[in-house]
Protein backbone atom coordinates (compact mmCIF):
# COMPACT_ATOMS: atom_id res chain seq x y z
CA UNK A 1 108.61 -36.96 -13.53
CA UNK A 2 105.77 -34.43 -15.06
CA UNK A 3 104.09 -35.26 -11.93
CA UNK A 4 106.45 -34.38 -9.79
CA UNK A 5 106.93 -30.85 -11.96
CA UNK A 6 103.04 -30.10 -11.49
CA UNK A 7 103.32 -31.41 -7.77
CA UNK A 8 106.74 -29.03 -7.23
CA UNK A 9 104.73 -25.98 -8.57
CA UNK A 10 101.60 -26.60 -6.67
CA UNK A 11 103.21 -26.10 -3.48
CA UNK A 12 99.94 -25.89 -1.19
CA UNK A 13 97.08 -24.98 -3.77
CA UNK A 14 94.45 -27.49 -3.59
CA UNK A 15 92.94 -29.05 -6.79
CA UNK A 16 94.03 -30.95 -10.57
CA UNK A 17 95.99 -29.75 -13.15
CA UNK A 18 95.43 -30.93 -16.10
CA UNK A 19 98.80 -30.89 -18.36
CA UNK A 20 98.30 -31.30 -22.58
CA UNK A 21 100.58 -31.44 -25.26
CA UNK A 22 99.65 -29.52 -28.05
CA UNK A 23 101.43 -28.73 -31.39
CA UNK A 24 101.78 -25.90 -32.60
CA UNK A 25 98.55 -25.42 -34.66
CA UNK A 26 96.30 -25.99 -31.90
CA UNK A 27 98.63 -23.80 -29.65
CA UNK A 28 98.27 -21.11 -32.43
CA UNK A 29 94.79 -21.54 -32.33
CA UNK A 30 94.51 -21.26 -28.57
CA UNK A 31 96.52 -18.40 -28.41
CA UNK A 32 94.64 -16.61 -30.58
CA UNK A 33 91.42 -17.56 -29.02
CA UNK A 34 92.33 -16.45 -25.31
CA UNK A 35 95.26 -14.07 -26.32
CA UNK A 36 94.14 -12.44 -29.80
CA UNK A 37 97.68 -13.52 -30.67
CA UNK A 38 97.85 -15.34 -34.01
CA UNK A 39 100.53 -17.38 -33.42
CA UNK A 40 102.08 -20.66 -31.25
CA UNK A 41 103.45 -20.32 -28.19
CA UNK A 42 105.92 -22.60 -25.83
CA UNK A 43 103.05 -22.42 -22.58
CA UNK A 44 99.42 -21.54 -21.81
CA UNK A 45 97.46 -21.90 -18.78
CA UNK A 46 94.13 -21.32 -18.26
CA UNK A 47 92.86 -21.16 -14.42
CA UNK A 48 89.51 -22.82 -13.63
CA UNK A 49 86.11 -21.65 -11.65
CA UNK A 50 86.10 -24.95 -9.80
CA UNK A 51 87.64 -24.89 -6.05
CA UNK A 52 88.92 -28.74 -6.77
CA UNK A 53 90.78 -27.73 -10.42
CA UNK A 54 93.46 -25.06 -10.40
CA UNK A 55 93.50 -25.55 -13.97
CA UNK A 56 94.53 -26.44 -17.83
CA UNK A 57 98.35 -25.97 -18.74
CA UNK A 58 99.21 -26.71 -22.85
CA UNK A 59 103.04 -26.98 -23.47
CA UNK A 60 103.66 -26.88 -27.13
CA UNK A 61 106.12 -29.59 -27.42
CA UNK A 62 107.37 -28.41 -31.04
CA UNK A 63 108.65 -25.06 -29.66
CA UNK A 64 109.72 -26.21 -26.48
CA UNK A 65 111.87 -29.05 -28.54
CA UNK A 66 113.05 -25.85 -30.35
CA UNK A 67 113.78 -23.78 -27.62
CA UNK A 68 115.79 -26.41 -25.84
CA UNK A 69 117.90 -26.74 -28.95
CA UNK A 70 118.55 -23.06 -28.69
CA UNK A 71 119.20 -22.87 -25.74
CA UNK A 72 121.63 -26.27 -25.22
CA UNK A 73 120.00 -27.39 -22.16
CA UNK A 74 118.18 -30.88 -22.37
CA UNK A 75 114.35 -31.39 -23.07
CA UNK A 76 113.48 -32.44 -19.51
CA UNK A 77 115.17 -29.18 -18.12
CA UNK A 78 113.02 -26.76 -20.65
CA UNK A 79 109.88 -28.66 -20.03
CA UNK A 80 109.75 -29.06 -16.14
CA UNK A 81 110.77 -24.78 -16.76
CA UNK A 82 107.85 -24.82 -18.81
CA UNK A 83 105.54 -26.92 -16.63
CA UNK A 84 106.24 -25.44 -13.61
CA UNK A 85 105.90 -21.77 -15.03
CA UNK A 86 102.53 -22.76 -16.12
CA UNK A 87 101.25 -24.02 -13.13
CA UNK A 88 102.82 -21.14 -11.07
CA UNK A 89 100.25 -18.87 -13.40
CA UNK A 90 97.63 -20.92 -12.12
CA UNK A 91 98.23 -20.18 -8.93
CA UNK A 92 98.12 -16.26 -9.81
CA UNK A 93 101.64 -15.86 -10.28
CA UNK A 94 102.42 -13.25 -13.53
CA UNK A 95 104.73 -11.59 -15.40
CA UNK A 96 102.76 -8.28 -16.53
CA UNK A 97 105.13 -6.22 -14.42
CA UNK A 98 108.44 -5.85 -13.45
CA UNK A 99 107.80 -6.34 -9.99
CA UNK A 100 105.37 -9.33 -10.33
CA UNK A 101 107.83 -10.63 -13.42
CA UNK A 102 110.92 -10.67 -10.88
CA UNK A 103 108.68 -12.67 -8.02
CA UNK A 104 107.65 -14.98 -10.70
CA UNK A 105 110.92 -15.50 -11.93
CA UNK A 106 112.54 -16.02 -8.51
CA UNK A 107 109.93 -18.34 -7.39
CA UNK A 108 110.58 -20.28 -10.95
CA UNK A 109 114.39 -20.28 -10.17
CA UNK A 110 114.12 -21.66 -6.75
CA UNK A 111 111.79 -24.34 -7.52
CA UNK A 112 113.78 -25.43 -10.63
CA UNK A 113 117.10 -25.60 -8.35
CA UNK A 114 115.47 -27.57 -5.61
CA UNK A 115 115.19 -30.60 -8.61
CA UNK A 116 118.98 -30.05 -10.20
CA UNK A 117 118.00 -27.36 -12.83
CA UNK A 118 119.83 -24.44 -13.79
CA UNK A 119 118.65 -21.23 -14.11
CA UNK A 120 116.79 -20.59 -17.14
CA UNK A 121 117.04 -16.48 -17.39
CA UNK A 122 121.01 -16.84 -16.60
């Protein structure tokens, strides 16, 4: 099923992701690191330098547990939202402005339909 998130998200881009749990200490501690934000977040991703690895992707699985609560939709739903929206930065996809935030969020929306899931943003 992750798989098949990661796989969905890829599309064409050629090389491994590499998908890891984190809680929400180490995802504190990452996004500090790479963000200079001291505290945990729901997703990271981190592109690689190597043609045959589009990248890392850590989900904090304590938030998005959390979130899904909030939100009432199911675990699976948040975390293929939350896989595929990391991998989809990976392949250079971002949300810095509105323009690029509404592509990102359309492609999200479409790819998350195409396997039974609502819209997230709705």
């Amino acid at each position: 099923m992750i798989r098949d998130w990661v796989e969905l998200a890829s599309e064409e881009s050629q090389g491994d992701v590499f998908l890891n749990f984190v809680t929400s200490d180490e995802s504190r501690r990452l996004n500090q690191a790479f963000r200079n934000i001291d505290e945990p977040t729901n997703v990271l991703s981190f592109p690689a330098q190597h043609d045959d690895v589009l990248g890392d992707v850590a989900i904090c699985l304590d938030i998005a547990k959390a979130q899904a609560e909030a939100q009432d939709v199911s675990l699976d739903s948040h975390l293929a939202h939350l896989v595929i929206h990391g991998v989809l930065h990976l392949r250079g996809f971002d949300h810095v402005d509105d323009e690029d935030a509404i592509d990102m969020e359309r492609k999200e929306v479409a790819l998350l339909k195409s396997i039974g899931v609502a819209n997230p943003y709705e």
